[in-house]
Protein backbone atom coordinates (compact mmCIF):
# COMPACT_ATOMS: atom_id res chain seq x y z
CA UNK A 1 0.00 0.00 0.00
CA UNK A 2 1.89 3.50 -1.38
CA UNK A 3 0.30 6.60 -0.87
CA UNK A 4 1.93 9.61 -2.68
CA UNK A 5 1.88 13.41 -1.63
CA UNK A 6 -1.11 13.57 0.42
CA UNK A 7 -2.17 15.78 2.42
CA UNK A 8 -3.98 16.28 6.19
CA UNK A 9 -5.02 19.00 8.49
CA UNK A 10 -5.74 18.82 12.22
CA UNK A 11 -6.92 21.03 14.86
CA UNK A 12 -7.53 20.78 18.55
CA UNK A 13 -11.23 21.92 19.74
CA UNK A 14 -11.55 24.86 21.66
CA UNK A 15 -13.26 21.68 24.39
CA UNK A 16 -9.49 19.99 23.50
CA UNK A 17 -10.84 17.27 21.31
CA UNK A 18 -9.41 16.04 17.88
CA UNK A 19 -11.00 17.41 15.13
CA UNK A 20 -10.65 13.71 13.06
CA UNK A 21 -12.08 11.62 16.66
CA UNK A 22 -15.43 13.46 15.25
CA UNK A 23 -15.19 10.71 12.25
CA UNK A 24 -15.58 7.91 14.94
CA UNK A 25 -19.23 6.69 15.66
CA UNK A 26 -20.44 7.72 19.31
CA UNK A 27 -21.13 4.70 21.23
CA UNK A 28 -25.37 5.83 21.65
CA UNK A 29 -25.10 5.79 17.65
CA UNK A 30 -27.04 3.24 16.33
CA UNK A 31 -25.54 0.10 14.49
CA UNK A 32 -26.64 -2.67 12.22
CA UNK A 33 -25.54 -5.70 14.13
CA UNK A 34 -23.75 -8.45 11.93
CA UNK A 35 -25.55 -11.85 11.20
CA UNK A 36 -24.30 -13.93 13.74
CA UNK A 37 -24.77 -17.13 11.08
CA UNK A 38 -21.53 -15.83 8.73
CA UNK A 39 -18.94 -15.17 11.33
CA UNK A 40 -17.12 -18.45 11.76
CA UNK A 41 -13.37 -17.09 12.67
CA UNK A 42 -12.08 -13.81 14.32
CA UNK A 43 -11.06 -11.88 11.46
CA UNK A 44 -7.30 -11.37 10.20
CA UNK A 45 -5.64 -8.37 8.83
CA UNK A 46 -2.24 -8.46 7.03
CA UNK A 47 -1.28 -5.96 4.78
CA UNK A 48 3.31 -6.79 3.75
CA UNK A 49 4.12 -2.58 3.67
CA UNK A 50 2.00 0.86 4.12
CA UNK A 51 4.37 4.10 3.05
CA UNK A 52 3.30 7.48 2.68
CA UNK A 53 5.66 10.12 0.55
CA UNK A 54 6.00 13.28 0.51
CA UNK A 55 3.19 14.05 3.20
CA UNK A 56 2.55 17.27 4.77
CA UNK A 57 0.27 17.73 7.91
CA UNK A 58 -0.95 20.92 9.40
CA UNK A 59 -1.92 20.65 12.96
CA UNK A 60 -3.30 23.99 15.07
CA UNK A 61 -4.81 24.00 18.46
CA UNK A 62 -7.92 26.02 18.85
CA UNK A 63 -8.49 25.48 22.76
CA UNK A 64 -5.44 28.38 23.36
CA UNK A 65 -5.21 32.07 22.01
CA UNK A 66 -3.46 32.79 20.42
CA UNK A 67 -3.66 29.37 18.23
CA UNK A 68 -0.80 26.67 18.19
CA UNK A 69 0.21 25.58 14.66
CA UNK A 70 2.87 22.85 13.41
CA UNK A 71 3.45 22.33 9.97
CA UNK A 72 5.35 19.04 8.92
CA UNK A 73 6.59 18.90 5.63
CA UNK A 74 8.35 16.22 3.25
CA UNK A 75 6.77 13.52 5.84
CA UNK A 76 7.84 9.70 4.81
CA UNK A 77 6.76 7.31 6.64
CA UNK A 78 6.76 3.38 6.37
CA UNK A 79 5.15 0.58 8.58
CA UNK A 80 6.19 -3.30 7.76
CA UNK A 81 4.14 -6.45 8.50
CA UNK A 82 1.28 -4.82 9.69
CA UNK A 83 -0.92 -7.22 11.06
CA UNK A 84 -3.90 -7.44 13.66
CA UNK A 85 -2.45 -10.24 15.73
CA UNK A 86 -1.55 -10.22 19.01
CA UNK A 87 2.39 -9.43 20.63
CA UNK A 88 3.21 -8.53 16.22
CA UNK A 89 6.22 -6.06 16.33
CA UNK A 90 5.34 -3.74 13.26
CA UNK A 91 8.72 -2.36 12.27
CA UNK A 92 8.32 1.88 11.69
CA UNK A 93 10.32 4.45 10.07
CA UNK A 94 9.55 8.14 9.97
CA UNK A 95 11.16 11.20 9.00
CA UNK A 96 10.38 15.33 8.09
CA UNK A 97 11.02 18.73 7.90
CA UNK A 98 8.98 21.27 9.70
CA UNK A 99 7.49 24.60 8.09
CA UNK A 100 9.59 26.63 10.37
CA UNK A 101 12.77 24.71 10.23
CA UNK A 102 14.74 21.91 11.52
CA UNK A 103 14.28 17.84 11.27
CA UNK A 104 13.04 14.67 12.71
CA UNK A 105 13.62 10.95 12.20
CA UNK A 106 12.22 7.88 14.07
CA UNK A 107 13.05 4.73 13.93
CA UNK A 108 11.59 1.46 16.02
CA UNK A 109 8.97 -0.88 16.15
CA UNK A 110 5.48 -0.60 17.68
CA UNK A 111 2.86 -3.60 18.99
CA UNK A 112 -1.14 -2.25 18.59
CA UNK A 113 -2.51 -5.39 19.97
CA UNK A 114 -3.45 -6.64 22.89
CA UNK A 115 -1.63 -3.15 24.36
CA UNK A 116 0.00 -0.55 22.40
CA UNK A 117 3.60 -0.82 23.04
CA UNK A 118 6.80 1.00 20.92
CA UNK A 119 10.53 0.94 21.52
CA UNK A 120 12.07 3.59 19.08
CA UNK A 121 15.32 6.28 18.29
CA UNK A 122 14.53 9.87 18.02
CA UNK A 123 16.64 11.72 16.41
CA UNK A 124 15.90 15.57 16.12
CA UNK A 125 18.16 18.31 14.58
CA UNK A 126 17.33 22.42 14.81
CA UNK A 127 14.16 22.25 15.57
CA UNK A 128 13.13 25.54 16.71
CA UNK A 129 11.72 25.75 20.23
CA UNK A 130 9.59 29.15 19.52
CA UNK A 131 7.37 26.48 18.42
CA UNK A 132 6.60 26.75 21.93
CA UNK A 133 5.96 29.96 22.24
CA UNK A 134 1.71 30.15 22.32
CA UNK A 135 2.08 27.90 25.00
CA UNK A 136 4.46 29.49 26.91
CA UNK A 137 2.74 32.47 26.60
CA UNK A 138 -0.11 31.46 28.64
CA UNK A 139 1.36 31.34 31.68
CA UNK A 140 4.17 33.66 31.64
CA UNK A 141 4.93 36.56 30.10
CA UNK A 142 8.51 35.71 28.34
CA UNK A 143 9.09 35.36 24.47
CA UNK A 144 11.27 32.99 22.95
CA UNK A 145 13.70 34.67 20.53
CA UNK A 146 15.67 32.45 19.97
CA UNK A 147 16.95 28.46 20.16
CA UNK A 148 16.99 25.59 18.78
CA UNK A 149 16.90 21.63 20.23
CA UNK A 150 18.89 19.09 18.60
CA UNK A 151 18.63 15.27 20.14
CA UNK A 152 19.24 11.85 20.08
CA UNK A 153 16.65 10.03 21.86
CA UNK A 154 15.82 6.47 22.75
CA UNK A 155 12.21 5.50 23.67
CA UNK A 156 10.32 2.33 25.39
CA UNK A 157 6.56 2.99 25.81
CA UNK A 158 4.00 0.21 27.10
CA UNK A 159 2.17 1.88 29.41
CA UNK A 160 1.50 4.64 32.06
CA UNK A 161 4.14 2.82 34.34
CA UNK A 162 6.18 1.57 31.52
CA UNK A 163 7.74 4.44 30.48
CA UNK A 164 11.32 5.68 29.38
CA UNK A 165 13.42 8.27 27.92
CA UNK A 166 16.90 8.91 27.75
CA UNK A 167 19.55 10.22 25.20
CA UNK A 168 21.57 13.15 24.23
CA UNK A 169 20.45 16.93 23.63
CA UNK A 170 21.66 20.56 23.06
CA UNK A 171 19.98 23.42 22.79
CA UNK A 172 22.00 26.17 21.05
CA UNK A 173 21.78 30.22 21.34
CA UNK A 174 19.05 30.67 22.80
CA UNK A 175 17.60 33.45 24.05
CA UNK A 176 14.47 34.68 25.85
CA UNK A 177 13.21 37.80 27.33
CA UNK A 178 11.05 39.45 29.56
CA UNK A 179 7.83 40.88 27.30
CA UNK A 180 6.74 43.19 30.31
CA UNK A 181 10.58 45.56 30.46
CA UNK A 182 11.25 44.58 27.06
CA UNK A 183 14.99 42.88 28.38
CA UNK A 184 16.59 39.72 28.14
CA UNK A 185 15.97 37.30 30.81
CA UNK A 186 17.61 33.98 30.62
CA UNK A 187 20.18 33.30 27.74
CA UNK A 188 23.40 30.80 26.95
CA UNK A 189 25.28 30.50 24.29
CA UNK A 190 24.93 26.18 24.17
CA UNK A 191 23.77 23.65 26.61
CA UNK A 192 24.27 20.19 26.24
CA UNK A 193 23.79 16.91 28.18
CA UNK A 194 25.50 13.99 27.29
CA UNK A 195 22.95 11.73 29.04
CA UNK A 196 19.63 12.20 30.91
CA UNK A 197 17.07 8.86 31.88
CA UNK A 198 13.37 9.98 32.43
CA UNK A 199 11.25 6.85 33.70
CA UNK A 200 8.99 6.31 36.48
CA UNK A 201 12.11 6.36 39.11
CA UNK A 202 12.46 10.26 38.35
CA UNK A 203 15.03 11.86 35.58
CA UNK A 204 18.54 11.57 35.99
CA UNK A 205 21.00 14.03 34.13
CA UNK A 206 24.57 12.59 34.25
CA UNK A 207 26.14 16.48 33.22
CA UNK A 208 24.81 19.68 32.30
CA UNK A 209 27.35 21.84 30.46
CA UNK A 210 26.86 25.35 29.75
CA UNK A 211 28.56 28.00 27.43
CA UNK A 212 28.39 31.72 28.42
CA UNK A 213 24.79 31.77 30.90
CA UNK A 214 23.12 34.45 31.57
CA UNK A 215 20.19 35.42 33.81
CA UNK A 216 18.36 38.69 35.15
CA UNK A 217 17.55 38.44 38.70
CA UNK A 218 15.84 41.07 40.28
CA UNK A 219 14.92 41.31 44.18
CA UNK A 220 12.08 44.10 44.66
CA UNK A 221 11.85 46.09 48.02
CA UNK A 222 9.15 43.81 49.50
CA UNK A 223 11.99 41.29 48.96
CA UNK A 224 9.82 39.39 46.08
């Protein structure tokens, strides 16, 4: 199955649902139930390869103002031995650019049944974080001006309690300031880690090293 340059857009409700979960049938809609007399085996699904090429989604979220958009561009993505059996590891590969810059690649395999599960390297390269920004914005009143987040991730999902994260990361030049005086507040020239774990022990950073830091810290005369 090869699906060539298509296209998708996406939004978050303003109520924080998925625009495409309004596709799905509601459970109090009614249904023509199957005659019991032809269903003999569970049903199988096998399908050898699925690849997309040359995808682009658009993705905004509605339920914050200002809106949050991502654009991903020049999205290829490939799933193997896709199959509705149970414990089936369904090899993935995924890679992009986004609108505003930088890339992504992901690599792994993924069970759907009986759980979801997926083990997979991230790999992420300039990706700006002012991507951030409408978020950030809505509890604090700092702008992003500049940054970027390069990474090399590995992950191992199957569940709430099954969770794990570690890898590499720097964040480049970045800088971000106060939108209230108009003046920088927190800048470096790099930061890197070499390794940080993030599981359901806690996160562990084994070094943080910074280039040139800077931060504006103010004490006010009610000592705030």
């Amino acid at each position: 199955l090869e699906i060539q340059n298509p296209r998708l857009t996406a939004w978050v409700n303003e109520d924080a649902s998925i625009s495409f979960m309004e596709l799905i049938p509601q459970a109090n809609e009614v249904t023509v139930p199957p005659d019991s007399a032809s269903i003999t085996l569970p049903w199988r699904l096998g399908i050898g390869e699925a690849v997309l090429e040359n995808s682009s989604l658009a993705l905004t979220d509605r339920s914050i103002r200002p809106n949050a958009a991502i654009n991903l561009t020049q999205l290829n993505a490939s799933l193997a031995g896709i199959s509705n059996g149970k414990d089936i590891p369904i090899p993935v590969e995924l890679s992009g650019k986004l609108a505003t810059g930088g890339t992504y690649s992901v690599a792994g395999n993924l069970v759907i049944l009986p759980q979801f599960s997926i083990t997979a390297d991230l790999v992420t390269e300039a990706i700006p974080l002012s991507l951030g920004q409408a978020y950030v914005q809505q509890f604090a009143h700092v702008a992003i001006e500049r940054g970027v987040l390069s990474s090399t991730l590995q992950l191992s999902y199957s569940g709430e309690q099954n969770f794990e994260l570690g890898g590499s990361l720097a964040i480049p030049d970045l800088e971000i300031t106060d939108t209230l005086k108009n003046e920088k507040l927190l800048a470096w020239e790099q930061l890197e880690t070499d390794r940080f774990d993030l599981g359901a022990k806690g996160l562990h950073i084994s070094q943080l090293q910074f280039a040139k830091p800077y931060m504006r810290f103010v004490i006010n005369e009610d000592m705030t």
